[in-house]
Protein backbone atom coordinates (compact mmCIF):
# COMPACT_ATOMS: atom_id res chain seq x y z
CA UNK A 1 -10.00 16.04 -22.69
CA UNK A 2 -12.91 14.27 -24.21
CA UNK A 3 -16.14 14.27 -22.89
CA UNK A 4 -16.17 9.96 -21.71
CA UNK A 5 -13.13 10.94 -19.19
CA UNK A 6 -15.13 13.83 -17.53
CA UNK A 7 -17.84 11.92 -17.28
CA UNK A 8 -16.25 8.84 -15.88
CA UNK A 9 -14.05 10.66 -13.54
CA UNK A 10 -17.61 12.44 -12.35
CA UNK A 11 -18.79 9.33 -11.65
CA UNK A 12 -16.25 7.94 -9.73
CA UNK A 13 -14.93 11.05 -7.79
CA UNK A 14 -18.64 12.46 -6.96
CA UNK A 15 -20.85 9.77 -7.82
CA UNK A 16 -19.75 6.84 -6.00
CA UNK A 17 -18.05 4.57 -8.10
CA UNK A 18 -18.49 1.33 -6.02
CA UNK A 19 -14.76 -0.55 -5.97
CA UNK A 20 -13.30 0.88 -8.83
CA UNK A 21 -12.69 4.04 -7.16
CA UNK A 22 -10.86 2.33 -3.75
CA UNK A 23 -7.19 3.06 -4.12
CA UNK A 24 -5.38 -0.17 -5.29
CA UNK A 25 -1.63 -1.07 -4.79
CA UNK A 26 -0.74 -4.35 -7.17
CA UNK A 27 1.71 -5.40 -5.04
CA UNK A 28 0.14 -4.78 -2.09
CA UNK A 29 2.15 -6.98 0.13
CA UNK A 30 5.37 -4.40 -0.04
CA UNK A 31 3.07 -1.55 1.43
CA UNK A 32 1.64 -3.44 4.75
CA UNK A 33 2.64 -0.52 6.80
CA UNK A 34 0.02 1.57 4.28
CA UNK A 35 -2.89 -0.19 5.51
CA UNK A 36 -2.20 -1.09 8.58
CA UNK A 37 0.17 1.21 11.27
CA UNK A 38 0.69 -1.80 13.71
CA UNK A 39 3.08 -3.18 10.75
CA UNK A 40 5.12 0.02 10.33
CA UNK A 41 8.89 -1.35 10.79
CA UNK A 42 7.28 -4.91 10.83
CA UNK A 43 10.34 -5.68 7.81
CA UNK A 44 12.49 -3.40 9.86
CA UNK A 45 14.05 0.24 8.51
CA UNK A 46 13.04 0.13 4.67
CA UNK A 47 12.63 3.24 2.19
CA UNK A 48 10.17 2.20 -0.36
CA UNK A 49 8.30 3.69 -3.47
CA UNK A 50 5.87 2.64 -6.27
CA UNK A 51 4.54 4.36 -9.49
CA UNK A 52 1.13 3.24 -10.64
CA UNK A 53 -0.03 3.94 -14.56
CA UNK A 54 -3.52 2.93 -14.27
CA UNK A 55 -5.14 2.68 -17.81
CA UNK A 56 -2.13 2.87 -19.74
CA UNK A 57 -2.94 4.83 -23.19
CA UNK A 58 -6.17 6.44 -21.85
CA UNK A 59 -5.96 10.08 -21.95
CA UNK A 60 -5.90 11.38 -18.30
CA UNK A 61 -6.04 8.34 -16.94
CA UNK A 62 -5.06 7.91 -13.39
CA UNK A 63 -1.28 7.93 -11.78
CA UNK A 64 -0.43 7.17 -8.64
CA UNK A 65 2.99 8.00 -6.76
CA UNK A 66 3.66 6.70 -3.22
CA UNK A 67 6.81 6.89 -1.16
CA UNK A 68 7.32 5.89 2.66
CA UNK A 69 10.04 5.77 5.32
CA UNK A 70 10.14 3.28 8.02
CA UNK A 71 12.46 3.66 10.77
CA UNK A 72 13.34 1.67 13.94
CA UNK A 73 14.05 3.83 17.04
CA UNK A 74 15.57 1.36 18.97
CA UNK A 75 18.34 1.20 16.19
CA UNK A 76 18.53 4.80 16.06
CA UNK A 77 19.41 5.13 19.64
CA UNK A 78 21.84 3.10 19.60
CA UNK A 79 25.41 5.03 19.11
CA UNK A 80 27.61 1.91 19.19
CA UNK A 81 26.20 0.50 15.98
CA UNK A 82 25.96 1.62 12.30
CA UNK A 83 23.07 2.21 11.39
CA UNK A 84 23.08 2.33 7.42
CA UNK A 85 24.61 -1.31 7.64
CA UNK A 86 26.31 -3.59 4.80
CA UNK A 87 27.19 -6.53 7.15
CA UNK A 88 24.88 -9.20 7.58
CA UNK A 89 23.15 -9.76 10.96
CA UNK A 90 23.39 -12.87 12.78
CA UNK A 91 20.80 -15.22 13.25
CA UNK A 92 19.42 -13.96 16.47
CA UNK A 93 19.62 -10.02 15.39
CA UNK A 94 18.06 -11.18 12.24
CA UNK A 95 14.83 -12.99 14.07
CA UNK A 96 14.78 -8.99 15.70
CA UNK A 97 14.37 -7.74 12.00
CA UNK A 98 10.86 -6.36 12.96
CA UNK A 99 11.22 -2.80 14.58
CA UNK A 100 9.74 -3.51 18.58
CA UNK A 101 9.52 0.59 17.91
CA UNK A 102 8.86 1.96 14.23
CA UNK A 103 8.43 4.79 12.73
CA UNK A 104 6.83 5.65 9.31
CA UNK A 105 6.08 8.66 7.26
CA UNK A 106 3.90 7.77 3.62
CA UNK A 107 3.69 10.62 1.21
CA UNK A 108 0.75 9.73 -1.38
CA UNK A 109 -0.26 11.09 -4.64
CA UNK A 110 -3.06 10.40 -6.87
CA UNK A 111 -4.21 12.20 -10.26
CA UNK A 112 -7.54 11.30 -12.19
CA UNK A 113 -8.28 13.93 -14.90
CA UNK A 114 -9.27 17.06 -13.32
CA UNK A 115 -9.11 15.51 -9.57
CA UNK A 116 -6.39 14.90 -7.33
CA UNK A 117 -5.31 13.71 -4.04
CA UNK A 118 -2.33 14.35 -1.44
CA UNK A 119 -2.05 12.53 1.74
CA UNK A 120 0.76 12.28 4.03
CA UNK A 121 0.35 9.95 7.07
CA UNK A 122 2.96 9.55 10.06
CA UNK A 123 2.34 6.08 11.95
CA UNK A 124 3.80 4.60 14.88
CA UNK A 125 3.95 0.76 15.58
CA UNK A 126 4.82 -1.35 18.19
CA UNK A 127 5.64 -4.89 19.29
CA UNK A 128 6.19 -7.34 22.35
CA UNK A 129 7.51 -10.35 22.04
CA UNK A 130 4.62 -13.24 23.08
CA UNK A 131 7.02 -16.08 22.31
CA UNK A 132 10.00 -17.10 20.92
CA UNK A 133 8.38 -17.37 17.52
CA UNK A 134 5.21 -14.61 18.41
CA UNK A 135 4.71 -11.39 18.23
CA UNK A 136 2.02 -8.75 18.89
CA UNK A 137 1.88 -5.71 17.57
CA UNK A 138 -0.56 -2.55 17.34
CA UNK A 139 0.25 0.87 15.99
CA UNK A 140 -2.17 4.28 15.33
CA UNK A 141 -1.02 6.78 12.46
CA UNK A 142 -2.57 10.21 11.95
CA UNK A 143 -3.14 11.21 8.52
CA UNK A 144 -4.16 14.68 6.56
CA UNK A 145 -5.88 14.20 3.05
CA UNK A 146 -5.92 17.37 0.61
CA UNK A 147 -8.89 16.71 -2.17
CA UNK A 148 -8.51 19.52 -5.12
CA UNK A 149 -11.13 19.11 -8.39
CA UNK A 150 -11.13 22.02 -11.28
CA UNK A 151 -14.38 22.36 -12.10
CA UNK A 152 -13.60 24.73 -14.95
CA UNK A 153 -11.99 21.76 -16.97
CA UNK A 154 -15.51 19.66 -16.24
CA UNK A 155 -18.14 19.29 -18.82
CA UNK A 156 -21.45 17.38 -18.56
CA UNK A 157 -24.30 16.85 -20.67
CA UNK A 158 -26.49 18.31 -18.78
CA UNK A 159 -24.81 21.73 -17.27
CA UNK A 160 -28.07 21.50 -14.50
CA UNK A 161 -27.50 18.45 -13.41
CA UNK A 162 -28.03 18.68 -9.50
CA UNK A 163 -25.64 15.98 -8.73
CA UNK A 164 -22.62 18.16 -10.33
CA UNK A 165 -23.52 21.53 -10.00
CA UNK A 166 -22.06 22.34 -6.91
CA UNK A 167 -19.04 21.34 -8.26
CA UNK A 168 -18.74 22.82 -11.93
CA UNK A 169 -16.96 26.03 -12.97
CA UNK A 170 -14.45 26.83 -10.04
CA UNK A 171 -11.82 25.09 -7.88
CA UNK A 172 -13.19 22.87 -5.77
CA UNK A 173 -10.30 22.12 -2.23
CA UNK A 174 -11.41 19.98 0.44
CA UNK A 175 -8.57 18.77 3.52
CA UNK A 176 -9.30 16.25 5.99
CA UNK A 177 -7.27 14.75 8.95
CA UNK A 178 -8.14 11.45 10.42
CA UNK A 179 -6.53 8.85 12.56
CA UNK A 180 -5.79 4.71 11.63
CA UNK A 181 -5.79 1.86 14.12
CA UNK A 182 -4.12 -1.29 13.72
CA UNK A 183 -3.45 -4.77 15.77
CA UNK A 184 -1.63 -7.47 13.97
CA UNK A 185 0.47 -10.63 15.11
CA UNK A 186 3.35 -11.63 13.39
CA UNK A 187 5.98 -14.22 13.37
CA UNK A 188 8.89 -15.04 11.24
CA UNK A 189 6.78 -16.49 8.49
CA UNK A 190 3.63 -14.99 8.83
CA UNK A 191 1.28 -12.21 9.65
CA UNK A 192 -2.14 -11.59 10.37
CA UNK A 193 -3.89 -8.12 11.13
CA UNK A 194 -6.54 -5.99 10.89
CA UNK A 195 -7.04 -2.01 11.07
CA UNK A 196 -9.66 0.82 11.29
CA UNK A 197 -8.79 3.22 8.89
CA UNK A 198 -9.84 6.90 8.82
CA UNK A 199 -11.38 6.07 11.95
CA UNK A 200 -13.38 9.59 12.50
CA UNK A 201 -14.49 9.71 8.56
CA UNK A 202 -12.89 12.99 8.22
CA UNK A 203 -13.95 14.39 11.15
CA UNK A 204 -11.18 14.81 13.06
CA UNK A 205 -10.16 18.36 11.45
CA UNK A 206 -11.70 19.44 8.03
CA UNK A 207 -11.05 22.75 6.01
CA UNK A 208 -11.94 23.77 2.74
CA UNK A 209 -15.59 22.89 0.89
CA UNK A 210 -17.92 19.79 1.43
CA UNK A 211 -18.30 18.65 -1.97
CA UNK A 212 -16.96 15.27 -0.72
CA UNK A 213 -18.73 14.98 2.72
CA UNK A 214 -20.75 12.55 1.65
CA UNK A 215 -17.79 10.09 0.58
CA UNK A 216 -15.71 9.70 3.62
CA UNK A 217 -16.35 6.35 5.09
CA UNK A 218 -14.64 4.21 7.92
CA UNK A 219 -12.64 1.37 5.60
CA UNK A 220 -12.05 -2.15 7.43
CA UNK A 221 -8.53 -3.59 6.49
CA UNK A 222 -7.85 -7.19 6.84
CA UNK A 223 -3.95 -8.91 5.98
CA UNK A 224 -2.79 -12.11 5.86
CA UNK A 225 0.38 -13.83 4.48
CA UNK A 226 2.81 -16.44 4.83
CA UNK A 227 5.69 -17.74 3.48
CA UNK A 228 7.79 -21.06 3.54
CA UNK A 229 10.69 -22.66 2.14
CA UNK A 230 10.40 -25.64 -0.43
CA UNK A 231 14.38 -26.31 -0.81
CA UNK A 232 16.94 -24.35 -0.63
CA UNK A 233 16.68 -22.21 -3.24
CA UNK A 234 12.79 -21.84 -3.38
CA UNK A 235 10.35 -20.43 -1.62
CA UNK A 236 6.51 -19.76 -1.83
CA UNK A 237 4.89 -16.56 -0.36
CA UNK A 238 0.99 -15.89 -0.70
CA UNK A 239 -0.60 -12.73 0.67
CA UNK A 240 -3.91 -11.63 0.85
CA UNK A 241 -6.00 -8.18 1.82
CA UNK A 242 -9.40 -7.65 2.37
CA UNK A 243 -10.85 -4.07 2.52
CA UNK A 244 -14.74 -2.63 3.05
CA UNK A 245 -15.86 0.71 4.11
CA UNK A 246 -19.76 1.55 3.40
CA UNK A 247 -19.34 3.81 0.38
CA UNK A 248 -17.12 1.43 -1.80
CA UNK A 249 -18.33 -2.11 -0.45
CA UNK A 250 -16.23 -5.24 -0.36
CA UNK A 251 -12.62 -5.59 -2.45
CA UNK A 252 -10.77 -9.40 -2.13
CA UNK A 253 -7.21 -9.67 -3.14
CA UNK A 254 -4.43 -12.31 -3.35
CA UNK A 255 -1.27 -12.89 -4.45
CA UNK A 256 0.90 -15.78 -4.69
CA UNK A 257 4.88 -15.52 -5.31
CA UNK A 258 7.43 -18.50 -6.26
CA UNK A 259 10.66 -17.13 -4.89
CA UNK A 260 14.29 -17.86 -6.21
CA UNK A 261 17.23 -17.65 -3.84
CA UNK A 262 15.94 -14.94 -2.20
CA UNK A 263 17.01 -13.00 -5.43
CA UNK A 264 14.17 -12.92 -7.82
CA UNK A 265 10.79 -13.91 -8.05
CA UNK A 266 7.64 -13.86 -10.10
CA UNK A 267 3.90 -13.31 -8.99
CA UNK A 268 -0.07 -13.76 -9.82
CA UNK A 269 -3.06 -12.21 -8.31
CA UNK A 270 -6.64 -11.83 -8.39
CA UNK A 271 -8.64 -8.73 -7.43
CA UNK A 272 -12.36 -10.07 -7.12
CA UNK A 273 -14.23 -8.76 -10.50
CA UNK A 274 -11.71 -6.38 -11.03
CA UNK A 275 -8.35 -7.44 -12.33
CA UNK A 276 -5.63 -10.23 -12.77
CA UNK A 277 -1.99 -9.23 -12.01
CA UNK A 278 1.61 -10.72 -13.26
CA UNK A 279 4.54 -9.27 -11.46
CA UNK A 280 8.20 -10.02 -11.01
CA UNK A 281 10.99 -8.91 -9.14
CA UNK A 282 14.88 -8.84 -8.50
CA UNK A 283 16.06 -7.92 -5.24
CA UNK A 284 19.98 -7.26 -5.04
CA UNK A 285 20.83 -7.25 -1.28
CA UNK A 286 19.19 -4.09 -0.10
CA UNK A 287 18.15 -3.13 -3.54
CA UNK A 288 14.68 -4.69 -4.73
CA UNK A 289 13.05 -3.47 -7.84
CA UNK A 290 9.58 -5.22 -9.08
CA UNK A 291 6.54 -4.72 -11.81
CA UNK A 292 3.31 -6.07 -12.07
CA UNK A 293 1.03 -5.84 -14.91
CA UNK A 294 -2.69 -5.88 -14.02
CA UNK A 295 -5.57 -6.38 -16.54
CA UNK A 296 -9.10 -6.05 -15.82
CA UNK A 297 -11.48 -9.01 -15.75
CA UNK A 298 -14.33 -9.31 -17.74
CA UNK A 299 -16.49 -7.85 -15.74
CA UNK A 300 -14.53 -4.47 -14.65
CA UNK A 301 -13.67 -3.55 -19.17
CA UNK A 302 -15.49 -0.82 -18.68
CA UNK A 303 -12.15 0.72 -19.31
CA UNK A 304 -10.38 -2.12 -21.12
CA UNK A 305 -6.56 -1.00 -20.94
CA UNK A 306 -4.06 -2.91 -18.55
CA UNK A 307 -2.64 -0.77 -15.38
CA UNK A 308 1.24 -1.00 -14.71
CA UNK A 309 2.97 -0.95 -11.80
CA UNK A 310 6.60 -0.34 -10.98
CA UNK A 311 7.81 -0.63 -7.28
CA UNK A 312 11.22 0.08 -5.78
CA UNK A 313 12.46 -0.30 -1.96
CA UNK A 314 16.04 -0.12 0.00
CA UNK A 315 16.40 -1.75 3.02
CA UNK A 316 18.51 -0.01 5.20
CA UNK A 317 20.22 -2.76 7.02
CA UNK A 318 21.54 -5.74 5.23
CA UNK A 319 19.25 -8.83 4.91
CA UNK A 320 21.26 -12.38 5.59
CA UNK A 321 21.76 -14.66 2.64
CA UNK A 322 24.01 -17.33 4.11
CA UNK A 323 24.91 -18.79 7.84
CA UNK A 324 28.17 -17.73 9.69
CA UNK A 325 30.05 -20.87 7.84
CA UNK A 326 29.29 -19.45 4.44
CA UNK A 327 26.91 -22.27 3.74
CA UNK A 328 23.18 -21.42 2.23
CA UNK A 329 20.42 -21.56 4.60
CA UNK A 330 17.66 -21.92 2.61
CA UNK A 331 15.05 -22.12 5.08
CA UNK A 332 14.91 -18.34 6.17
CA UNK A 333 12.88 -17.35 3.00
CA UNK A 334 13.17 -13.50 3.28
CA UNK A 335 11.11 -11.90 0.84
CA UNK A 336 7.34 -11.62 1.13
């Protein structure tokens, strides 16, 4: 491992990296339920996963594995209906797409040289119906965070450095539980939310050592995205996340997506001085497979090797393609 890695990974792990070190999902918009529990089962009972290469070709770079589960418990209860379904809904059970109960378990998995991360989170969100066309939703999720740095693979140019020495030559373990809050409102087009995330900053439960006490921060989510038909075969979709906690500042995201039949589409984004992301996608009924490829901006080439991203989800009820009469309806765009 050469020496720039260690001492990058240092910097960002124990140092403080500012943005750089936040967690980033390219295709954000897939993994709602992530940031904010009020959306878990807001696209109804979906299994999803993504696999991040961040830094492609840098030795050690980072990797970054998620996988979730979002059910809906009203479905579940319900004995007179199959629940792993491969008929399409009608219109009225499809407006009831969104879960009024979900579930969600997120497994997530991050690697960066000698560090590494495991978190598993189990949300809960709910909705009520304000209108025909409104919904408000809130949902809390309580997660566990397992930290684990060798610091017998760390080197330093200066082996008395006080900022690392607490960490160097042994295995450093550090596990945190915390809680997430979210409110959002929704309708069949759009969304808007916000969330508290790790809402205690660790405090909640904590084993292990302290080497990272000092990094735990309450992170402010903000989502927004809509969607519309143009004719009957395309569709735009734009999507946008803000996040700040006190320890990584301010990180602005977007994403717009031209949409094709409901069957494939492509997509650009912008992470503010950080990166620019292409992405495209082909979803198959319940099937949907996409990749983005992100390259920093000119400000963030520190590191100047592109991050790729490959995302896969399988929705466990059938989405509707066409009205009861076989004819297109164009105008229920369903992918966001």
């Amino acid at each position: 491992m050469t020496r720039f890695i260690l001492w990058v990974c240092l910097v960002m792990i124990v140092g403080g990296a500012q943005a750089q070190n936040r967690k980033q999902l390219a295709n954000f918009s897939q993994y709602k339920h992530y940031y904010n529990p009020s959306l878990t089962g807001h696209e109804g009972a979906v299994l999803r996963s993504a696999y991040r290469n961040q830094w492609t070709g840098f030795e050690d770079a980072p990797k970054t594995i998620l996988a979730s589960a979002e059910l809906d418990l009203q479905k579940l209860g319900r004995s007179n209906r199959t629940f792993f379904s491969s008929q399409s809904a009608s219109r009225e059970s499809e407006r009831e797409l969104s879960a009024q109960h979900g579930l969600g378990l997120t497994l997530f998995h991050d690697q960066f040289g000698p560090a590494k991360e495991t978190q598993a989170a189990l949300s809960y969100g709910a909705g009520v119906r304000l209108s025909e066309e409104l919904s408000l939703r809130w949902g809390t999720a309580v997660t566990y965070t397992f930290h684990r740095l060798d610091g017998n693979s760390l080197t330093v140019d200066q082996e008395n450095d006080p900022r690392f020495s607490h960490v160097l030559g042994g295995e450093n373990r550090s596990g945190r539980a915390d809680i997430n809050l979210g409110l959002s409102l929704t309708g069949d087009n759009f969304y808007l939310g916000y969330a508290m995330m790790e809402v205690t900053e660790g405090k909640l439960a904590s084993s292990g050592g302290d080497y990272l006490n000092d990094f735990y921060a309450r992170r402010h989510v903000g989502q927004i995205g809509y969607r519309q038909s143009i004719t009957d075969v395309l569709g735009l979709t734009i999507n946008g996340i803000y996040q700040h906690d006190n320890v990584n500042k301010s990180t602005l995201e977007g994403q717009l997506k031209a949409v094709y039949d409901n069957l494939f589409w492509v997509s650009g984004g912008y992470r503010n001085d950080l990166a620019y992301t292409l992405g495209a996608g082909l979803r198959l009924n319940q099937l949907a497979i996409g990749y983005t490829y992100e390259t920093p901006t000119q400000e963030a080439r520190a590191i100047d090797k592109a991050t790729n991203e490959v995302t896969l989800s399988y929705h466990l009820s059938a989405l509707k393609r066409s009205s009861g009469n076989g004819r297109r309806r164009g105008a229920d765009l369903l992918i966001w």
